[in-house]
Each structure stands twice: as structure tokens, then as C-alpha cells.
PDB file of N, CA and C in Angstrom:
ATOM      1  N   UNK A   1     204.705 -91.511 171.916  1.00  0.00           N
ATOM      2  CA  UNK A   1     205.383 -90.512 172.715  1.00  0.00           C
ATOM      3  C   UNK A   1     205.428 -89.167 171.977  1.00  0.00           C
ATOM      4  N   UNK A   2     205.704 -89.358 170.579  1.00  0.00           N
ATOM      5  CA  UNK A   2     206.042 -87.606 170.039  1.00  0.00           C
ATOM      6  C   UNK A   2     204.478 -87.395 169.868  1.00  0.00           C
ATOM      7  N   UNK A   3     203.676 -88.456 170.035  1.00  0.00           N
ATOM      8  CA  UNK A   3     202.174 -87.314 169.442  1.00  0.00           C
ATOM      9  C   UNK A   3     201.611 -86.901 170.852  1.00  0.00           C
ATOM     10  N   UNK A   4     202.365 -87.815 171.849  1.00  0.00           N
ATOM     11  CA  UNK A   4     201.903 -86.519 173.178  1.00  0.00           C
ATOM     12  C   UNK A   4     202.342 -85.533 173.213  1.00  0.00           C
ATOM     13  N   UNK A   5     203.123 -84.975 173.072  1.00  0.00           N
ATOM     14  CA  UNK A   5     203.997 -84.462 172.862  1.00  0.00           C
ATOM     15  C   UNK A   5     203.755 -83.117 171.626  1.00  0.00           C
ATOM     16  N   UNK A   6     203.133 -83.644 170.685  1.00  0.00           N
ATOM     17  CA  UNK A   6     202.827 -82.424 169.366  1.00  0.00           C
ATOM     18  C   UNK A   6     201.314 -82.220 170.067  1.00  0.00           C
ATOM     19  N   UNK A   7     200.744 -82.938 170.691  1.00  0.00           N
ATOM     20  CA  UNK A   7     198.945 -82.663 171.364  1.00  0.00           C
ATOM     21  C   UNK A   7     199.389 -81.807 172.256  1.00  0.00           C
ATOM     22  N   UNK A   8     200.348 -82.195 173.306  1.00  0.00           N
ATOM     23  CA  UNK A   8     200.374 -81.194 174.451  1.00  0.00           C
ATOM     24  C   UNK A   8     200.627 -79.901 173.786  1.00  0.00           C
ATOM     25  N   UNK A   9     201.875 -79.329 173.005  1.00  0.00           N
ATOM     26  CA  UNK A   9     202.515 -78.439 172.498  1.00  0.00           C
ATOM     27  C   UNK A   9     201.449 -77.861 171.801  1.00  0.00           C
ATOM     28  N   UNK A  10     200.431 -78.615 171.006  1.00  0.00           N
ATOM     29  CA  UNK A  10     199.188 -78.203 170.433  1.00  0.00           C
ATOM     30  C   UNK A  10     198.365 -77.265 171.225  1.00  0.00           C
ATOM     31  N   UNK A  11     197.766 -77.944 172.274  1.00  0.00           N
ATOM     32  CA  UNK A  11     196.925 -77.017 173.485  1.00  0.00           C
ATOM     33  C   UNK A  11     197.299 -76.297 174.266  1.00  0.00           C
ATOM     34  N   UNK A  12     198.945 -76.184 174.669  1.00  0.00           N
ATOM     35  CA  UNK A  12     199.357 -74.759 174.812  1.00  0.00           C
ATOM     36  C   UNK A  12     199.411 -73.746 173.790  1.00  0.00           C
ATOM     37  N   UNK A  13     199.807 -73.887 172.653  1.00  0.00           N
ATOM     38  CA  UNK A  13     199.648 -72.766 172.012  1.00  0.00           C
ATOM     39  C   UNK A  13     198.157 -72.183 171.671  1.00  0.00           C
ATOM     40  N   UNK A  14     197.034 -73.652 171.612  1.00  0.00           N
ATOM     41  CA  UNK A  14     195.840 -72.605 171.461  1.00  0.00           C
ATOM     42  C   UNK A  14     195.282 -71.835 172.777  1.00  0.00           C
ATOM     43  N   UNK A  15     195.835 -72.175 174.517  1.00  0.00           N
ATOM     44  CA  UNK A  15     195.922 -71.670 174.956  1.00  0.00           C
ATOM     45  C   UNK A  15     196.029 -70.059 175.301  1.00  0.00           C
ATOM     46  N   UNK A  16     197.751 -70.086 174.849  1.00  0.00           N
ATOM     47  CA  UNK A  16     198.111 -68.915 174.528  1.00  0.00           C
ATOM     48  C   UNK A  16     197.982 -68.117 173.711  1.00  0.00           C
ATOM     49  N   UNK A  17     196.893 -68.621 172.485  1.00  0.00           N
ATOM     50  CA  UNK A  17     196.471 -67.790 171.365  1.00  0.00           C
ATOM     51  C   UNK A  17     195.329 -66.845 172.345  1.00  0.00           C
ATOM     52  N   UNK A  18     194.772 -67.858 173.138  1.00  0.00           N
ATOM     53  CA  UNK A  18     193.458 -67.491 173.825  1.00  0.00           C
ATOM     54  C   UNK A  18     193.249 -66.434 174.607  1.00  0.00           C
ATOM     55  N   UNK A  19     194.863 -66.321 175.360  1.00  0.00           N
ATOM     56  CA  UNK A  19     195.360 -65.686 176.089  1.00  0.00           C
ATOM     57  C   UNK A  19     195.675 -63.800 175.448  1.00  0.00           C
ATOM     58  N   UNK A  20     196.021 -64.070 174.634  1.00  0.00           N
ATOM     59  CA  UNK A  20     196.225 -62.871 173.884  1.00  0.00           C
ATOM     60  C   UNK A  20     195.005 -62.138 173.375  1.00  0.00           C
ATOM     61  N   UNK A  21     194.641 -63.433 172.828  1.00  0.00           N
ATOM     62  CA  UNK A  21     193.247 -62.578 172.062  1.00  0.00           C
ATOM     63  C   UNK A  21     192.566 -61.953 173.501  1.00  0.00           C
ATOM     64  N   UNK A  22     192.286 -62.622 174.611  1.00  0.00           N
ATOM     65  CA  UNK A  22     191.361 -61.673 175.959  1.00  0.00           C
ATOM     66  C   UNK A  22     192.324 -60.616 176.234  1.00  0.00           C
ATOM     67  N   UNK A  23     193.279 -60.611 176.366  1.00  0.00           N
ATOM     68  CA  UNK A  23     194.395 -59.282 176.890  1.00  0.00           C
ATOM     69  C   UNK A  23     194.120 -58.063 176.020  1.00  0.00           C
ATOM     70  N   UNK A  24     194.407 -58.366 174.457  1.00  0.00           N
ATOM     71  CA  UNK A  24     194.224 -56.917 173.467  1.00  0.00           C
ATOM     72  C   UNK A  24     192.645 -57.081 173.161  1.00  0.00           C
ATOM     73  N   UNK A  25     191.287 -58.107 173.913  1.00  0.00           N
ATOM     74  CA  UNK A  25     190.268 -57.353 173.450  1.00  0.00           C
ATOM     75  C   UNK A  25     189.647 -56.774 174.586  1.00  0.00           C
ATOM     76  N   UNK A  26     189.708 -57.087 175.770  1.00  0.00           N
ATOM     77  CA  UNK A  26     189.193 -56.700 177.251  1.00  0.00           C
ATOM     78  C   UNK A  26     190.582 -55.723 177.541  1.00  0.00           C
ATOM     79  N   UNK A  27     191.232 -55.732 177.649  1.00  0.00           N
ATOM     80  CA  UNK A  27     192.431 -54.604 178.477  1.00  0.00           C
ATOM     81  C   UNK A  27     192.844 -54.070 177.532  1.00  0.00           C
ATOM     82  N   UNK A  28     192.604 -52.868 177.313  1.00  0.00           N
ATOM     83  CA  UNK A  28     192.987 -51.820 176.302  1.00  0.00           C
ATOM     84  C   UNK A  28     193.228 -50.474 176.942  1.00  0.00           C
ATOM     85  N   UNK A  29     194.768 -49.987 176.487  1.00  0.00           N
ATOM     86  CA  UNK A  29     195.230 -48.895 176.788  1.00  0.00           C
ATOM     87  C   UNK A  29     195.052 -47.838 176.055  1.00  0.00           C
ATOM     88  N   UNK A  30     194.353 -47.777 175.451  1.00  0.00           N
ATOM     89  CA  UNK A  30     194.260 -46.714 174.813  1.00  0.00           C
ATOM     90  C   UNK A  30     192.855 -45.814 175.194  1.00  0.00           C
ATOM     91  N   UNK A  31     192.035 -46.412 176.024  1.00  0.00           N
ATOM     92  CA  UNK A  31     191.064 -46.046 176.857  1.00  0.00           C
ATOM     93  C   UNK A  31     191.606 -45.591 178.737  1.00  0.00           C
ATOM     94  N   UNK A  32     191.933 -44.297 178.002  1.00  0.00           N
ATOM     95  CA  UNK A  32     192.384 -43.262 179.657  1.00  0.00           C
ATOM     96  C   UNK A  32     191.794 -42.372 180.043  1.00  0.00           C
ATOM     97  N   UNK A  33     191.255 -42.765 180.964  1.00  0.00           N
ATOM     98  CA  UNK A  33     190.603 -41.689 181.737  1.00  0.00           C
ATOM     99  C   UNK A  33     191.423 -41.052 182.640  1.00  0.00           C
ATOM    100  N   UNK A  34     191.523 -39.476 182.534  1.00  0.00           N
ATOM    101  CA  UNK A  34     192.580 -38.446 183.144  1.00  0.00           C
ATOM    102  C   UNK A  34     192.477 -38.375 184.449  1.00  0.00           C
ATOM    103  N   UNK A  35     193.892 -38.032 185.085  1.00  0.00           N
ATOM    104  CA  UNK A  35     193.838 -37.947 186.233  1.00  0.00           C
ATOM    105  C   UNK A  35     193.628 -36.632 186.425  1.00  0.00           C
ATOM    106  N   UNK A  36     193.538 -35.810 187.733  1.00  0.00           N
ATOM    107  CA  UNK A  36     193.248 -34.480 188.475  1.00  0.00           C
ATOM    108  C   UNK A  36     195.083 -33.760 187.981  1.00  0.00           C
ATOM    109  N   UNK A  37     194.588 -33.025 187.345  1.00  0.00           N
ATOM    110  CA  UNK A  37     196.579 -32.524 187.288  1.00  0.00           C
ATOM    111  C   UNK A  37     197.076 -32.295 188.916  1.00  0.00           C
ATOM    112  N   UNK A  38     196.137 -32.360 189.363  1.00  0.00           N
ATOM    113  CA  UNK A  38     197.355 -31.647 191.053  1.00  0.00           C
ATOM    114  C   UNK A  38     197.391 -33.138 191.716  1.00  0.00           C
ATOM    115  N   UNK A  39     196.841 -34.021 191.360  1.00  0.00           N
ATOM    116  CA  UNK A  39     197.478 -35.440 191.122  1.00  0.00           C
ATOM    117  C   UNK A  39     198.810 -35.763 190.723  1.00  0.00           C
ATOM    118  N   UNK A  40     198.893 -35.560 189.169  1.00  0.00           N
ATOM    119  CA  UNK A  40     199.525 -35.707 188.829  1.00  0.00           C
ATOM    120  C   UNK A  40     201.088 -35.041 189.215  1.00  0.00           C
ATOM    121  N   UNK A  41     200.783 -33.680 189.573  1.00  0.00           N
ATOM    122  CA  UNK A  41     202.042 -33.237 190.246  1.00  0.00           C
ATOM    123  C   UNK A  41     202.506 -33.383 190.883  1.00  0.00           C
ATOM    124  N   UNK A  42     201.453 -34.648 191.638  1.00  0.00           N
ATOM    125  CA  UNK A  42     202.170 -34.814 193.153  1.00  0.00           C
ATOM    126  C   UNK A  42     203.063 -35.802 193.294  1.00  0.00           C
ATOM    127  N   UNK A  43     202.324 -37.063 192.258  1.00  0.00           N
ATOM    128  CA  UNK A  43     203.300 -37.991 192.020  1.00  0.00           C
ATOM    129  C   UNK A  43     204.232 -37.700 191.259  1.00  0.00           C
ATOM    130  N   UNK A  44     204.392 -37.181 190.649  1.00  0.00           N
ATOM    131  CA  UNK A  44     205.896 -36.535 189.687  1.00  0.00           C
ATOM    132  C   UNK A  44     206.457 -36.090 190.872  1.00  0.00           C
ATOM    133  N   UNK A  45     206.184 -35.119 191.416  1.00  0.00           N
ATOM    134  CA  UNK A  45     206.804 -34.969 192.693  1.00  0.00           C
ATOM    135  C   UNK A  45     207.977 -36.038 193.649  1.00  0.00           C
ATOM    136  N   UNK A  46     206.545 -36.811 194.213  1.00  0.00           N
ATOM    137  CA  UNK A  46     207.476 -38.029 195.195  1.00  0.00           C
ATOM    138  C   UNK A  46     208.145 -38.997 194.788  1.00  0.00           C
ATOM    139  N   UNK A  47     207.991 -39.037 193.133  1.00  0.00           N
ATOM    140  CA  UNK A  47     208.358 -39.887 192.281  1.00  0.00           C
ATOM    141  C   UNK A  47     210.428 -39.069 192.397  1.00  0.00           C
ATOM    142  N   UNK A  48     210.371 -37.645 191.837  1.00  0.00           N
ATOM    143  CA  UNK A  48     211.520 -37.159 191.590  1.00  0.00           C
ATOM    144  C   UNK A  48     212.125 -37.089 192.526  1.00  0.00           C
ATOM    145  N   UNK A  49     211.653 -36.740 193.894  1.00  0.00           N
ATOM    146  CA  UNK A  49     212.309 -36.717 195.404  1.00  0.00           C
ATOM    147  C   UNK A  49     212.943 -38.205 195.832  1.00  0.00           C
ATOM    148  N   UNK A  50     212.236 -38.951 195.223  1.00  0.00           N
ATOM    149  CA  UNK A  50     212.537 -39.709 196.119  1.00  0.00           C
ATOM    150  C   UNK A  50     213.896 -41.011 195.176  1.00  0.00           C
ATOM    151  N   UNK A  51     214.399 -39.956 193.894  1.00  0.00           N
ATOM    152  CA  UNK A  51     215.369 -40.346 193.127  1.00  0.00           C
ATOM    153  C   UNK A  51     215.074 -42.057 192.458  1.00  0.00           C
ATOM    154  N   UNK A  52     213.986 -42.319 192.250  1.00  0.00           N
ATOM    155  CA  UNK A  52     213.952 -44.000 192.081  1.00  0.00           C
ATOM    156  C   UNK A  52     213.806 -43.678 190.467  1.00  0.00           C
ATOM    157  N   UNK A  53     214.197 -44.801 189.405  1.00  0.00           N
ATOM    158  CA  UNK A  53     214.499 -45.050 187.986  1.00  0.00           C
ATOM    159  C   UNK A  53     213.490 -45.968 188.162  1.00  0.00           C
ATOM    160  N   UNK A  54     212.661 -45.562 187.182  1.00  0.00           N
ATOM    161  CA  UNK A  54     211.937 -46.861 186.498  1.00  0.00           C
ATOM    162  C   UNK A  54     210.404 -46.079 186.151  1.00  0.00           C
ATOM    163  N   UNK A  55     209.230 -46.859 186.203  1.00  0.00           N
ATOM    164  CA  UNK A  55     207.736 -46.861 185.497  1.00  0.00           C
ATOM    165  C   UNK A  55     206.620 -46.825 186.934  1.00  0.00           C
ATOM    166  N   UNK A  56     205.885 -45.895 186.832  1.00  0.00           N
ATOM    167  CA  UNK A  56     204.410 -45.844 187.555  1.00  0.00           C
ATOM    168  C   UNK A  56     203.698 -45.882 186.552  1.00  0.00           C
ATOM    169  N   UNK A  57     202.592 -47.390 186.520  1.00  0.00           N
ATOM    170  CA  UNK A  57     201.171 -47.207 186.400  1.00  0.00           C
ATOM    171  C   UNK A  57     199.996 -47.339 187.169  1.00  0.00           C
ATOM    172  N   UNK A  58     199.004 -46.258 186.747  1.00  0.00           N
ATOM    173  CA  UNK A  58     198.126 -46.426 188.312  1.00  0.00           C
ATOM    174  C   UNK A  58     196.633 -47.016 187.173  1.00  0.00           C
ATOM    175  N   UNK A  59     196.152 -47.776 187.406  1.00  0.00           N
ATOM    176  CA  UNK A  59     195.103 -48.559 187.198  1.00  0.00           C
ATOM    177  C   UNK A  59     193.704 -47.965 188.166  1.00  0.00           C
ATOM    178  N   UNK A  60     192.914 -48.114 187.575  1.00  0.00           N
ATOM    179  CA  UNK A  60     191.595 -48.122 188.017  1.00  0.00           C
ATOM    180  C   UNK A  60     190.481 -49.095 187.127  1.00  0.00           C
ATOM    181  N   UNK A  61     189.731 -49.679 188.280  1.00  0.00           N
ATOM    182  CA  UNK A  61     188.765 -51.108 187.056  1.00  0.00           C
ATOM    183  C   UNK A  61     189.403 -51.455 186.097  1.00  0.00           C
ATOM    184  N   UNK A  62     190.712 -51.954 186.412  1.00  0.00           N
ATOM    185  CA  UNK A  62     191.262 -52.529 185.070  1.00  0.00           C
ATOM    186  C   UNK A  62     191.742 -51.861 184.330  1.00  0.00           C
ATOM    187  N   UNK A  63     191.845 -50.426 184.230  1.00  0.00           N
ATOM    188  CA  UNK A  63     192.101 -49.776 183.026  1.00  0.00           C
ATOM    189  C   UNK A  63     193.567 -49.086 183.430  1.00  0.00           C
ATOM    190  N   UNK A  64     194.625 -48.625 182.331  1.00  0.00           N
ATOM    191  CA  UNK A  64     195.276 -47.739 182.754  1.00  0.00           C
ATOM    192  C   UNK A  64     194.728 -46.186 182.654  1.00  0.00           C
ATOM    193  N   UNK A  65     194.828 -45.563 184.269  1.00  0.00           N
ATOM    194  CA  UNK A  65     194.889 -44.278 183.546  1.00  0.00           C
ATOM    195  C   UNK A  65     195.709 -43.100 184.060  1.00  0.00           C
ATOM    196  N   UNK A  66     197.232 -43.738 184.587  1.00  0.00           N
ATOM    197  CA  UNK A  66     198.487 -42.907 184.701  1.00  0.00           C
ATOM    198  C   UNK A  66     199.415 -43.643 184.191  1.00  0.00           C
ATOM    199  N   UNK A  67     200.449 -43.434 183.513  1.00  0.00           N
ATOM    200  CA  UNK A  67     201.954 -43.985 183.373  1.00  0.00           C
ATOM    201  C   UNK A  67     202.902 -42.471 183.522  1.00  0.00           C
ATOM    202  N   UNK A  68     203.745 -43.472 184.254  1.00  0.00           N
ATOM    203  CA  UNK A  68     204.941 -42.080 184.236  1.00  0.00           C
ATOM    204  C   UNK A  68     206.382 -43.141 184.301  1.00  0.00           C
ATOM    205  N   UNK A  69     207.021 -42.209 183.189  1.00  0.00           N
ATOM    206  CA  UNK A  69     208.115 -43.144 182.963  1.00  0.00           C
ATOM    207  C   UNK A  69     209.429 -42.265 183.080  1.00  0.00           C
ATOM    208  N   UNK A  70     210.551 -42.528 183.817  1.00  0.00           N
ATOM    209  CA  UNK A  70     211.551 -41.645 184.168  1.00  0.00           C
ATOM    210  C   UNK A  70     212.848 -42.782 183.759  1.00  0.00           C
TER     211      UNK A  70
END
């Protein structure tokens, strides 16, 4: 029973090693491609009008390339 148990617990974590390693080597934020500034003003805009707290990110192919954080 405990070595099912240390096997299972085993192959989730190499799982989740697996998991990480594809996230920080395929999805990387630090590759942004800019938005149009009169873009950007616009959502700052409807973002401030419209009084909401919290995070916009806008994605394209996977990538980030807006965050706006209020």
C-alpha cells in the first residue's frame, strides 16, 4: 500500500516537473511584441471608465503582448 502510494506521488511530481519545464521554455514573457499606442489608450480608457480593479492581458499566438494592471 505505501509503495503505491510513494509510485503514485512519484509520477505526479515528475509530471509536474514536466509541466513547468514546457511553461518557462515554450511561454515566455519576456518576448512582447507592442501594441499600436492608440490601442493602448483605448483600453486604458474603457478599462478606467468603466471603474473595474484588477489585470488585462491580451495574448496573441500564445504570447503576451499587453498587461495592464490597475
Amino acid at each position: 500500500m505505501k509503495k503505491k502510494i510513494t509510485v503514485g506521488l512519484f509520477v505526479a511530481y515528475i509530471l509536474f516537473c514536466g509541466f513547468l519545464f514546457i511553461k518557462t521554455r515554450f511561454i515566455t514573457p519576456n518576448q512582447q511584441p507592442a501594441l499600436q499606442s492608440e490601442k493602448v489608450q483605448e483600453y486604458k480608457k474603457l478599462l478606467d471608465n468603466a471603474g473595474l480593479k484588477g489585470n488585462l492581458t491580451i495574448y496573441k499566438n500564445k504570447q503576451r503582448i499587453w498587461q495592464y494592471k490597475r
